[in-house]
Protein backbone atom coordinates (compact mmCIF):
# COMPACT_ATOMS: atom_id res chain seq x y z
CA UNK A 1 -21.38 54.00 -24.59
CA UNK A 2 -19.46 52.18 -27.09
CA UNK A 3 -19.45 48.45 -28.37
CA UNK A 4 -15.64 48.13 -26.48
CA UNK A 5 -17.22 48.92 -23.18
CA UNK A 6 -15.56 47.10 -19.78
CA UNK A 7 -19.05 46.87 -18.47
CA UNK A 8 -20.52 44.72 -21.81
CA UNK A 9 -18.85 41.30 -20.78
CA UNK A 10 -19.54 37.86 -22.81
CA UNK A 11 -22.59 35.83 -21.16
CA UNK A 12 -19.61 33.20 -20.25
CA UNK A 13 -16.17 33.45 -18.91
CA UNK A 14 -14.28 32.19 -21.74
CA UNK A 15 -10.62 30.35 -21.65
CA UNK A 16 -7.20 32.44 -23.12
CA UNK A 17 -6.48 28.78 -24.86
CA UNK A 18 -10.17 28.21 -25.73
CA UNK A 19 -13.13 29.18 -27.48
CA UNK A 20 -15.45 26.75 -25.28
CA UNK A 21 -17.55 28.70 -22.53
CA UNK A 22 -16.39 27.35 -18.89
CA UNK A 23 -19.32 25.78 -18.62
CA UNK A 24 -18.43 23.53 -21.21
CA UNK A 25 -14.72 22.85 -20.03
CA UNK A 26 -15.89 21.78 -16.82
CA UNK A 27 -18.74 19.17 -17.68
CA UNK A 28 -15.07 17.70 -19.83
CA UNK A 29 -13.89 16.31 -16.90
CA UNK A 30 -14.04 12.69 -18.20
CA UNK A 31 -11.10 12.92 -20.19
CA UNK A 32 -9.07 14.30 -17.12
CA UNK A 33 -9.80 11.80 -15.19
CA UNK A 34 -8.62 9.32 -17.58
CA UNK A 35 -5.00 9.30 -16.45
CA UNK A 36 -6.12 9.18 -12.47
CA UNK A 37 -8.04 5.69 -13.22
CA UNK A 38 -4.90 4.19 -15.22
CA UNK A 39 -2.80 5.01 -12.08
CA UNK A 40 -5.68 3.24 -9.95
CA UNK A 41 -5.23 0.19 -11.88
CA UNK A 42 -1.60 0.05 -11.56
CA UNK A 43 -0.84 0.81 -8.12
CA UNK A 44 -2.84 -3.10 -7.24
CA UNK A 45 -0.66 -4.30 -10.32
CA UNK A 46 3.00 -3.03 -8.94
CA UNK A 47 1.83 -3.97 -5.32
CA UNK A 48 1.28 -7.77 -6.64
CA UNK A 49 4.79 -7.51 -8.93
CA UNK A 50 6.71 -6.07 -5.58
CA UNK A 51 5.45 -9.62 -3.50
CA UNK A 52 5.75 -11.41 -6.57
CA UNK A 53 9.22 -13.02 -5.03
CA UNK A 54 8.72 -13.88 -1.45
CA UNK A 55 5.25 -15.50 -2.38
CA UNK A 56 7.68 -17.43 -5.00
CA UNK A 57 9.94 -18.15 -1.94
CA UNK A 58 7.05 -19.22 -0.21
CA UNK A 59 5.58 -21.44 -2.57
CA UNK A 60 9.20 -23.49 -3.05
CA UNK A 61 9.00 -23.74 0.60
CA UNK A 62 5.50 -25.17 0.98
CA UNK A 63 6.45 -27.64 -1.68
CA UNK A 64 9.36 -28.75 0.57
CA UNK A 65 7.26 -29.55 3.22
CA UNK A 66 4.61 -31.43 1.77
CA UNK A 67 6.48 -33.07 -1.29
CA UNK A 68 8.82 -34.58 1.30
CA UNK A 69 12.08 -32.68 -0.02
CA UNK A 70 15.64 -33.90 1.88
CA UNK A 71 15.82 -32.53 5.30
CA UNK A 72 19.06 -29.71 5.30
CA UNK A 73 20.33 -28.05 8.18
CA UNK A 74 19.24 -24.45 6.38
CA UNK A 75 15.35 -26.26 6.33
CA UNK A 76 15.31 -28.62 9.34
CA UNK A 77 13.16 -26.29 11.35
CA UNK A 78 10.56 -25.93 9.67
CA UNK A 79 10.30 -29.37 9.48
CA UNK A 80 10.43 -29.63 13.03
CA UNK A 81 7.73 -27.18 13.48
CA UNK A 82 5.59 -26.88 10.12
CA UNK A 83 2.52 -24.90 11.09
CA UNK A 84 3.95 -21.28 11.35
CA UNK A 85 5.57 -21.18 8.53
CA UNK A 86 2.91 -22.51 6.56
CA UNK A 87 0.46 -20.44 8.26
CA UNK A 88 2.79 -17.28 7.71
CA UNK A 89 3.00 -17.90 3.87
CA UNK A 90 -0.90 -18.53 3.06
CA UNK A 91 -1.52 -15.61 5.43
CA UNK A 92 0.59 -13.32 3.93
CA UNK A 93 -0.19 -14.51 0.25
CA UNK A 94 -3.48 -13.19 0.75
CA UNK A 95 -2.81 -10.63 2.77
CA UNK A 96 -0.42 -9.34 -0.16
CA UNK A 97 -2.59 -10.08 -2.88
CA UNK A 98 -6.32 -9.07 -1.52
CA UNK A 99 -4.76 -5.82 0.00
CA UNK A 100 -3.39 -4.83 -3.05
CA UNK A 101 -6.86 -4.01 -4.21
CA UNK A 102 -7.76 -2.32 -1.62
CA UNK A 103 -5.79 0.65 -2.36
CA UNK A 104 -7.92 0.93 -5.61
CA UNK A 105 -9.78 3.73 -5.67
CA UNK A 106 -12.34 2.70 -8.21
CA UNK A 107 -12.74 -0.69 -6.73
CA UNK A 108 -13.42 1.23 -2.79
CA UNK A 109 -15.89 3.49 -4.92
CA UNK A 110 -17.84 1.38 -6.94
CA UNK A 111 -17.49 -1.78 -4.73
CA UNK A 112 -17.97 -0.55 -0.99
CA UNK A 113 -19.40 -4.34 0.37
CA UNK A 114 -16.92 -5.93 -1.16
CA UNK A 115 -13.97 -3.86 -0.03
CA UNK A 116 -15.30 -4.47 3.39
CA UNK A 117 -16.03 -8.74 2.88
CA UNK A 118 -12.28 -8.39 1.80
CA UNK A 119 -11.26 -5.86 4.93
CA UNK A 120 -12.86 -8.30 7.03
CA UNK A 121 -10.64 -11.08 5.71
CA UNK A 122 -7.20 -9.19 5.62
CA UNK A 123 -7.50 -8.38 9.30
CA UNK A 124 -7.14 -11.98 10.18
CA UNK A 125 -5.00 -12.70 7.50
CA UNK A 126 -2.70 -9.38 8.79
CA UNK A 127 -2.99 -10.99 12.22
CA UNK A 128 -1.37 -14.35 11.56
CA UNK A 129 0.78 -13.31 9.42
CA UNK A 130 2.28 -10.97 12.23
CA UNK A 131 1.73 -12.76 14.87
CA UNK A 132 3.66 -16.04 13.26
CA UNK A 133 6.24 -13.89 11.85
CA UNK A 134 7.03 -13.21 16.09
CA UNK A 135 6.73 -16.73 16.20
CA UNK A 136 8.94 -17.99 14.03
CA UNK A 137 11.46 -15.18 15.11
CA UNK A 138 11.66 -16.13 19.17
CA UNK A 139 11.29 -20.10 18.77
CA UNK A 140 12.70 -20.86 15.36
CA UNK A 141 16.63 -21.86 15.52
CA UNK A 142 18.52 -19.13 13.86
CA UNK A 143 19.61 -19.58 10.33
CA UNK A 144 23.25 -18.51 9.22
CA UNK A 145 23.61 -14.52 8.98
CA UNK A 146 20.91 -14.03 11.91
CA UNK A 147 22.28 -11.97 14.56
CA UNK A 148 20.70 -10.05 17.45
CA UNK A 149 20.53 -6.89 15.20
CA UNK A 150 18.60 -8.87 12.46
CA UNK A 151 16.05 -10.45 15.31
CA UNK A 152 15.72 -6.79 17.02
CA UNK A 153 14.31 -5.16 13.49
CA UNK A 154 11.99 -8.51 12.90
CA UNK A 155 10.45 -8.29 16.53
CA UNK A 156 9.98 -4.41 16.17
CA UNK A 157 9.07 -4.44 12.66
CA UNK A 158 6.63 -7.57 13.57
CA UNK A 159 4.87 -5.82 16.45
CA UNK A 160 4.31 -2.43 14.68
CA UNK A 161 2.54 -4.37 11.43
CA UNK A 162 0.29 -6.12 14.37
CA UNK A 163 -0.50 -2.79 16.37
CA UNK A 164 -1.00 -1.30 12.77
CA UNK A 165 -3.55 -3.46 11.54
CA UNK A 166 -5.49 -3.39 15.21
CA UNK A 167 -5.50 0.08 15.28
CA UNK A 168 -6.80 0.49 11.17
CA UNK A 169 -10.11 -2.04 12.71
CA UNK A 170 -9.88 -0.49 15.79
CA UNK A 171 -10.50 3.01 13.93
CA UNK A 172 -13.25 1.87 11.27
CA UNK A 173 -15.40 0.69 14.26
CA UNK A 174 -15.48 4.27 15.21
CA UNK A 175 -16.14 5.17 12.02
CA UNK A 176 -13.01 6.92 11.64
CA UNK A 177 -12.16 6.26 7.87
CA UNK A 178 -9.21 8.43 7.70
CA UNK A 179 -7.12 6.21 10.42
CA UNK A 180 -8.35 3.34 9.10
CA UNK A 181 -6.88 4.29 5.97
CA UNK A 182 -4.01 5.39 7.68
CA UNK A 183 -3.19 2.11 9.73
CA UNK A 184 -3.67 -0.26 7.28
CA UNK A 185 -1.72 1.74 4.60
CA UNK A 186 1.08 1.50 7.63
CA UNK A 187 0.28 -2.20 7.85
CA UNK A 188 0.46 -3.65 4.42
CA UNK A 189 3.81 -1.68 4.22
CA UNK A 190 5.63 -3.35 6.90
CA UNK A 191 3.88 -6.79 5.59
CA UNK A 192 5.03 -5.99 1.92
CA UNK A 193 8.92 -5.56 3.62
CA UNK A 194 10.10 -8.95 2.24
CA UNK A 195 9.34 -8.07 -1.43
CA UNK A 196 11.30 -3.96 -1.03
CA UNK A 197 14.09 -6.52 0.65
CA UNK A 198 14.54 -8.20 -2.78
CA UNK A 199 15.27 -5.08 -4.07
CA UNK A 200 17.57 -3.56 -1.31
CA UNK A 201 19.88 -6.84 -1.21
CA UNK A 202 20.50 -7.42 -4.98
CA UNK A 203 22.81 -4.44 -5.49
CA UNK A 204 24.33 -5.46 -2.66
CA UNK A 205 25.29 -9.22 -3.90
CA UNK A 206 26.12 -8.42 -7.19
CA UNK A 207 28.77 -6.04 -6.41
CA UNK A 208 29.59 -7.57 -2.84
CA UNK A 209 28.38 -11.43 -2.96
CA UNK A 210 26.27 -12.36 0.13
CA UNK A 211 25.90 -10.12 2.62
CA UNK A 212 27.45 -10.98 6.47
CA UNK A 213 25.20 -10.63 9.42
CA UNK A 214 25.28 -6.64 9.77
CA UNK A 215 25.00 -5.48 6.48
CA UNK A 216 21.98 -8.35 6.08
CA UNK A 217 20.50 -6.75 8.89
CA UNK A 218 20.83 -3.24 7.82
CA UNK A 219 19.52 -4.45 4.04
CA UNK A 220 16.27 -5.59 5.93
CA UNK A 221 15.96 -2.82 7.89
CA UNK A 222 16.32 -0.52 4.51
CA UNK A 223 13.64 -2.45 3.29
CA UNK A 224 11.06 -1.77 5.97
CA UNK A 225 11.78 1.65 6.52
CA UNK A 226 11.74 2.45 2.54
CA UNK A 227 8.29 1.16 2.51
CA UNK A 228 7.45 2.92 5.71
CA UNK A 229 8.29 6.23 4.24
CA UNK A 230 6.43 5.46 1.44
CA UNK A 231 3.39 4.81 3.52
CA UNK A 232 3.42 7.91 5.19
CA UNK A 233 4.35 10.18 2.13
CA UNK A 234 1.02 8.68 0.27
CA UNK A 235 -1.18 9.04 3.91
CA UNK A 236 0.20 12.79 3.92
CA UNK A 237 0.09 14.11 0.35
CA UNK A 238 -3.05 15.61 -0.91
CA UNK A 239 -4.88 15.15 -3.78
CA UNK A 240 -2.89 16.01 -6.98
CA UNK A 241 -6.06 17.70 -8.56
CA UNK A 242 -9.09 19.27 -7.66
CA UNK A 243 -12.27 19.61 -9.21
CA UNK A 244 -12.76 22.91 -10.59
CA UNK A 245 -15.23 25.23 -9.17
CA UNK A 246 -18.96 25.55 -11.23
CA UNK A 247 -19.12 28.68 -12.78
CA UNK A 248 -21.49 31.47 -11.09
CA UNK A 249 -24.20 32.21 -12.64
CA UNK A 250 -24.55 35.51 -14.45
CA UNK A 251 -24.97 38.53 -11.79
CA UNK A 252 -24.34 36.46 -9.01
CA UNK A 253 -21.34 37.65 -6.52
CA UNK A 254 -18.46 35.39 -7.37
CA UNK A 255 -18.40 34.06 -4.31
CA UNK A 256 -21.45 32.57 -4.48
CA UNK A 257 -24.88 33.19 -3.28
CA UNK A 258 -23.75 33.03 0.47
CA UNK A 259 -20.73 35.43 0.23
CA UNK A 260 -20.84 39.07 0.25
């Protein structure tokens, strides 16, 4: 039997782009998981930039009402009736700016009480924010450009982000991580509408000028259902990577000790 023998194999399965044994390659994985906790760290970052407007919006409006601005026709009713509006703007501040972090991997991973202190408080916060959105929606005077279309998508849009973040608590009572996950991804989607919004009007009014009451309504709508189908492409993908499997050890079957 010669030195070029099939049966004479290397102690370790080495790589065609190489020389390191497998073993080696695999215990490497550091450095491929660089990348992965970059991308971690910017998902909270663009979630923040994409409410960056409406909580500007919201600020300027809470000013208004507490620096005693002029009363105008376009802000009369929430002078009439202060307390949803201001409730809706603190609530969804935080509910923008706290949930952001929750989609961090590394902060779920090496944090687990304090992403739940912070679940605790986004649930509420999720609440009001939905529940004063309906408000606001049924008992608030229309403003110019509001039509029946418009109020349909809020009151629908509205409901689902309340049902949504019930059902996410509902499901971590139970245990049920995956649905929770999955509902409050849905959630903080429909909440995070108003900053997409931004986006899905400004095309519109620099080539058009404002928008009349059904293409405003449609431009809303577009912005919900863009981040809606964001939501359920990131609940449905899988993983991008997976760890690669440990070597087996010399004259063991290859599928392991338990396969024959």
């Amino acid at each position: 039997m010669t030195d070029e023998s099939p049966l004479r194999r290397p102690p370790f399965p080495r790589s065609p782009r190489s020389d390191r044994p497998a073993d080696d390659r695999h215990t490497s994985g550091a450095s491929t998981a660089a990348p992965s906790g970059r991308a971690g760290r910017l998902v909270p970052a663009a979630l923040i930039v994409l409410s960056a407007v409406p909580m500007a919006a919201g600020a300027v409006r809470l000013t208004e009402l507490t620096g005693g601005a002029e009363i105008t026709p376009e802000n009369a009713r929430f002078f009439a009736a202060p307390l949803p509006v201001v409730l809706h703007i603190l609530s969804v501040c935080l509910y923008s700016v706290l949930g952001a972090f929750q989609f961090a991997p590394a902060f779920r991973r090496r944090r687990p009480g304090r992403h739940r202190v912070v679940g605790r408080l986004l649930v509420p916060c999720g609440l009001v924010a939905a529940l004063s959105g309906l408000w606001m929606t049924l008992f608030y005077p229309r403003p110019d450009g509001d039509g029946d279309l418009l109020t349909g998508f809020r009151l629908l849009f509205g409901s689902a982000m309340a049902l949504a973040v019930v059902l996410g608590f509902a499901a971590i009572r139970r245990r049920d991580v995956a649905r929770h996950r999955a509902w409050m991804i849905r959630g903080y989607a429909i909440g995070l509408g108003a900053g997409t919004q931004v986006l899905t009007h400004l095309p519109w009014v620099l080539v058009f000028g404002t928008p009349g009451e059904l293409p405003r309504a449609l431009l809303m709508a577009a912005g919900w259902m863009i981040n809606v189908a964001v939501a359920e492409w990131v609940i449905r993908r899988r993983p991008a990577t997976r760890p690669a499997p440990l070597p087996s050890p010399a004259g063991a079957p290859a599928g392991g000790p338990g396969r024959r």
